[in-house]
Protein backbone atom coordinates (compact mmCIF):
# COMPACT_ATOMS: atom_id res chain seq x y z
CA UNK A 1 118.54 93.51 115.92
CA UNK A 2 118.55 96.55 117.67
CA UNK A 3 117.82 96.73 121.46
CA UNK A 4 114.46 97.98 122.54
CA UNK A 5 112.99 99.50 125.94
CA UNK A 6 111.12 97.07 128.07
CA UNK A 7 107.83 97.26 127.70
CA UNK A 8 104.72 98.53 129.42
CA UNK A 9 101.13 99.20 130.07
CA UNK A 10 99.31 102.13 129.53
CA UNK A 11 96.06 103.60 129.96
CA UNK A 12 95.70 106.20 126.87
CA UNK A 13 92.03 107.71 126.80
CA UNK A 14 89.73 104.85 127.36
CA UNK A 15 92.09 102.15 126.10
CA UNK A 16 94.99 100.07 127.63
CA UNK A 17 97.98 99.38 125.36
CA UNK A 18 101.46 98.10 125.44
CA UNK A 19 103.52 100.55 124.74
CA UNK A 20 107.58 100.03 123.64
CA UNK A 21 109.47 103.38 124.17
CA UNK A 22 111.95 104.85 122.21
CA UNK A 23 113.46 107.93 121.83
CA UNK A 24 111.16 111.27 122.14
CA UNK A 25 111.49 112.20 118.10
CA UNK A 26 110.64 108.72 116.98
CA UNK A 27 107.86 107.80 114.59
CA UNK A 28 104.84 106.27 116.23
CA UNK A 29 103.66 102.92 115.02
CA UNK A 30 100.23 102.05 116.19
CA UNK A 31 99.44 98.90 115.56
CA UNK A 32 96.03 97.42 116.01
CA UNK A 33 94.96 93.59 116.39
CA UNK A 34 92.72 91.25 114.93
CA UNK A 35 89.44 89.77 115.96
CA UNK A 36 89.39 87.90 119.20
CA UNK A 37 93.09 88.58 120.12
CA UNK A 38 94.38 91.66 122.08
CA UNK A 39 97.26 94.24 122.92
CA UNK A 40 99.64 91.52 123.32
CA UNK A 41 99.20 89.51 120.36
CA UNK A 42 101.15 91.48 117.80
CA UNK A 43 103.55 92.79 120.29
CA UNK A 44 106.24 90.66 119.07
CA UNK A 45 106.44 92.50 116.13
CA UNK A 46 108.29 95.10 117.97
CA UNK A 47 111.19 92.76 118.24
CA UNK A 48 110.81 90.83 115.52
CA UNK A 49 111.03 93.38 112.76
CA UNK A 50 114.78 94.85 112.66
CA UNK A 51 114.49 98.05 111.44
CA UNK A 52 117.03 100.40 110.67
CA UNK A 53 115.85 103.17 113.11
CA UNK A 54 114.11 103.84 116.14
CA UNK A 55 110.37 103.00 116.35
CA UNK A 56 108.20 104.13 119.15
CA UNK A 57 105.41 100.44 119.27
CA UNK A 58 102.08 101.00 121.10
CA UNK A 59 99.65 98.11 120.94
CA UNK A 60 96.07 98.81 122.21
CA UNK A 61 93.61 96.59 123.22
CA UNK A 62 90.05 97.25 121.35
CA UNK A 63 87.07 98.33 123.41
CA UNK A 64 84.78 95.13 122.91
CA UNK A 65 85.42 92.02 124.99
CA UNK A 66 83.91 89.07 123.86
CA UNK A 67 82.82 86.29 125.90
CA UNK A 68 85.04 83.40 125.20
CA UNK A 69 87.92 85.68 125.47
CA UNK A 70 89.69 87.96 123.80
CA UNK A 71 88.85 91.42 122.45
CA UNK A 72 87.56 93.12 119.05
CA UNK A 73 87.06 96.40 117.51
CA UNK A 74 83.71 96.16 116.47
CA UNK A 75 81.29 93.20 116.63
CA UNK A 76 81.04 90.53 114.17
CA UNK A 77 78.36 87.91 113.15
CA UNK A 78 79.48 84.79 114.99
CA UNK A 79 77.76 82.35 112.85
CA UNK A 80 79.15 83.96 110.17
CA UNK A 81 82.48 83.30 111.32
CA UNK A 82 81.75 79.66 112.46
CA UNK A 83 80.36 79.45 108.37
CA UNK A 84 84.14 79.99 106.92
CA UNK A 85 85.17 76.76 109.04
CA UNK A 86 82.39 74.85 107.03
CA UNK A 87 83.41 76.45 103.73
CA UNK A 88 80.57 78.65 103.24
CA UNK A 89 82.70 81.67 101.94
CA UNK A 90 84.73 84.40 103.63
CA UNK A 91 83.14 87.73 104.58
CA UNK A 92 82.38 90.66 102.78
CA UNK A 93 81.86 93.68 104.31
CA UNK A 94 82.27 95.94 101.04
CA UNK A 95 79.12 97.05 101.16
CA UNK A 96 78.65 97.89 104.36
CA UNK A 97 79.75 100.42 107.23
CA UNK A 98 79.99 97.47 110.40
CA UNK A 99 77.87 98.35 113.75
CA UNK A 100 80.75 99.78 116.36
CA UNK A 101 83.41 100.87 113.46
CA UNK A 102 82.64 104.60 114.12
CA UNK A 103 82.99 104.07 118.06
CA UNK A 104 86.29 102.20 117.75
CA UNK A 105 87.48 104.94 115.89
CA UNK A 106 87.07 107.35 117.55
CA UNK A 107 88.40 105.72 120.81
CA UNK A 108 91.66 105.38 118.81
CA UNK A 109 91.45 109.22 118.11
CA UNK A 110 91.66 110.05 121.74
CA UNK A 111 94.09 107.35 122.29
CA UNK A 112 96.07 109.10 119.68
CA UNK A 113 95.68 112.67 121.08
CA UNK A 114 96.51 111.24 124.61
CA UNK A 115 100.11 110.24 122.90
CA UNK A 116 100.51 113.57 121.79
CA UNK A 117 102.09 112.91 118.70
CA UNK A 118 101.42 114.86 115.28
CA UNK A 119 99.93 112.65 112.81
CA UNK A 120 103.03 113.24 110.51
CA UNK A 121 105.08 111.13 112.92
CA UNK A 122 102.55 108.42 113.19
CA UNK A 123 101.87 104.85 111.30
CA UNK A 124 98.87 103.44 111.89
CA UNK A 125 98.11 99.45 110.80
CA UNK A 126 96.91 96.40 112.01
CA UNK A 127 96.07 92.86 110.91
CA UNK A 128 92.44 91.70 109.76
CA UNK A 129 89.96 93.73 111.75
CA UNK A 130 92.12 96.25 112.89
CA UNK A 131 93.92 96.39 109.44
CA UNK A 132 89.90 97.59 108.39
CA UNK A 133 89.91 100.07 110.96
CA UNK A 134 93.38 101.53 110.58
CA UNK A 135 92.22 102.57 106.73
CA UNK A 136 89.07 103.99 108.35
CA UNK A 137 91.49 106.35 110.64
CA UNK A 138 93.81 107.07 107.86
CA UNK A 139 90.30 108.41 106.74
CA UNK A 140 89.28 110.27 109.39
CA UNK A 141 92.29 111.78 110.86
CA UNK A 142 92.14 115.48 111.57
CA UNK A 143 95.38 115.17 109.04
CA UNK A 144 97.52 112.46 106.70
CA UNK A 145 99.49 109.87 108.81
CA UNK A 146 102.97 109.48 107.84
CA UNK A 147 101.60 105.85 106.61
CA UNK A 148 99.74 102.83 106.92
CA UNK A 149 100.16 99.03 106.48
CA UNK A 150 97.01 96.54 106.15
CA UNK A 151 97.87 92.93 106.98
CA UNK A 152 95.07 90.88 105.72
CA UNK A 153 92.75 93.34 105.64
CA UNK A 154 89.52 93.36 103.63
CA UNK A 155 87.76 96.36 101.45
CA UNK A 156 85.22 98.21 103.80
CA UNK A 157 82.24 100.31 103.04
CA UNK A 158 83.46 100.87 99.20
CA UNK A 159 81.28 103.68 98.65
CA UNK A 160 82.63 105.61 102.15
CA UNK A 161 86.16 105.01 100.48
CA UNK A 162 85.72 106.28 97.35
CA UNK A 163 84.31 109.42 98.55
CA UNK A 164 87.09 110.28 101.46
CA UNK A 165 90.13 108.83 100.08
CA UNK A 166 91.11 111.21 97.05
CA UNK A 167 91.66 113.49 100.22
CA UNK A 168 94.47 111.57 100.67
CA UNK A 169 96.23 111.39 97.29
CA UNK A 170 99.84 110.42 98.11
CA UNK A 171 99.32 108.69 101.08
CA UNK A 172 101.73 105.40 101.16
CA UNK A 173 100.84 102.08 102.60
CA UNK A 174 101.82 98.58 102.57
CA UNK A 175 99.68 95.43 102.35
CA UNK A 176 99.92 91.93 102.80
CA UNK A 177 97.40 88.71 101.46
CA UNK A 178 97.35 85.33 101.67
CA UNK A 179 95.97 83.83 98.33
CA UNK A 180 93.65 81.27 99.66
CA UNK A 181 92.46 83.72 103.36
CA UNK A 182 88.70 81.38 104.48
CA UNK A 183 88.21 84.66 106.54
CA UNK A 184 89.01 87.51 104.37
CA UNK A 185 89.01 86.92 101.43
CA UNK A 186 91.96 87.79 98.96
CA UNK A 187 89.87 89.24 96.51
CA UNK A 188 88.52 91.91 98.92
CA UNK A 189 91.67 92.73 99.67
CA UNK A 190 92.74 93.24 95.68
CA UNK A 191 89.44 95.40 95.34
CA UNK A 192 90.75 97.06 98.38
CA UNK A 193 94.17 98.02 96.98
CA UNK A 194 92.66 99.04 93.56
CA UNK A 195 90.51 101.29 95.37
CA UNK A 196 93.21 102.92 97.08
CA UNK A 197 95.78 103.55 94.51
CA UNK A 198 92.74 104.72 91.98
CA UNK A 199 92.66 107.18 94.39
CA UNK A 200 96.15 108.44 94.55
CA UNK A 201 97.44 106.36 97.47
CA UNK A 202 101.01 104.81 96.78
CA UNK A 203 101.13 101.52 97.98
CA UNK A 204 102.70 97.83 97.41
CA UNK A 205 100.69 94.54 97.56
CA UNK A 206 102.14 91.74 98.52
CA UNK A 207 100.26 88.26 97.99
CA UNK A 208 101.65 84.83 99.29
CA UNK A 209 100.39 81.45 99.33
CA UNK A 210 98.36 80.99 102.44
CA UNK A 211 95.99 82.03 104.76
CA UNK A 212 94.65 84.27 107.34
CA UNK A 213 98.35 84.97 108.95
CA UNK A 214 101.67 87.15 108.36
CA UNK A 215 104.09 85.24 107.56
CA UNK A 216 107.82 85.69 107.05
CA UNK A 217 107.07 87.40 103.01
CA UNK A 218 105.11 89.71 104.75
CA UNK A 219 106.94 90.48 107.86
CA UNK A 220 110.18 91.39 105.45
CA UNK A 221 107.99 93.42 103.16
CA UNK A 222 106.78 95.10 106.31
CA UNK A 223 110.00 95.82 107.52
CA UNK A 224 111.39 97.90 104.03
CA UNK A 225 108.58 99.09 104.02
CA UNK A 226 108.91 101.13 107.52
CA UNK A 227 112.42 101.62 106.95
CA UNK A 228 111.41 104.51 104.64
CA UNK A 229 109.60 105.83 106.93
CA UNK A 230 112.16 106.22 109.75
């Protein structure tokens, strides 16, 4: 495993992140957390993943804090989410643009513009919520990222998609599904991957048996998948 820079906290625009530095020419991974966690819960994937190259890591923290603890990018319905636990069925947000998406995105736009990175170098992705909102800046970007991966992530505002994406044609991405996700479910995200490559995206789905979670299938599947990219 190659040996990374210790690392630290930043402020970028109005968001804190932990950032992992690397050399000034490296690609930019940002990646984005779920739903009640925060900047440090998917840090360890900068040390976990052994890539083959150097990878610049920054981990914001979303704008929302929530009461019990944690942080989000845009609210959810809580007794929604207490429903999965009973078995009621996992969300679907398909048909709807959530309250709050178009703020978090655009704080990650400044946050992005306060790194001062082209687009071409960076890779935006996230797991579950912020695997939503990483396709929605792929989206809005002033220009194509150099890729995205979408760690049980869910198909969001389907008619927004298939308006915007075509505008992307080419773009390559990697996802990840568990087969039996209570939260998300995994046929939201197979509507979401048909929606992208129907409109020109290039990207590889990979489904395992389990839950909301990225486990070691997708972790390696992550990891060749950023190799061609660095």
């Amino acid at each position: 495993m190659k040996s990374l820079a210790q690392p630290r906290v930043r402020r970028l625009g109005t968001l804190e992140a932990v950032e992992f530095p690397a050399s000034a020419d490296a690609p930019v991974a940002l990646c984005l957390h779920g739903y009640g966690a925060d900047m440090r819960d998917l840090a360890g994937l900068a040390m976990e993943l052994d890539l083959k190259g150097p990878l610049r890591w920054v981990f914001p923290n979303g704008p929302l804090q929530l009461p019990w603890g944690g942080r989000a990018w845009f609210p959810i319905n809580e007794e929604r989410l207490a429903g999965y636990e009973r078995g009621e069925g996992a969300f679907d947000l398909s048909g709807l643009r959530p309250e709050g998406m178009d703020e978090a995105r655009d704080a990650v736009l400044a946050l992005v513009s306060a790194l001062e990175v082209p687009w071409d170098r960076l890779i935006v992705g996230g797991f579950s919520q912020g695997a939503m909102l990483s396709v929605e800046l792929a989206l809005a970007a002033p220009a194509a990222p150099r890729g995205t991966f979408l760690l049980s992530g869910n198909l969001v505002d389907a008619p927004s998609l298939a308006a915007r994406a075509p505008a992307r044609k080419g773009l390559t991405y990697f996802q990840s599904h568990g087969t039996v996700d209570p939260i998300l479910g995994f046929g939201g995200a197979k509507k979401l991957h048909e929606s992208l490559t129907a409109a020109g995206w290039q990207g590889r789905f990979v489904e395992f048996e389990g839950v909301h979670a990225i486990p070691r299938q997708a972790l390696d599947g992550l990891t060749e998948y950023l190799d061609g990219l660095l």
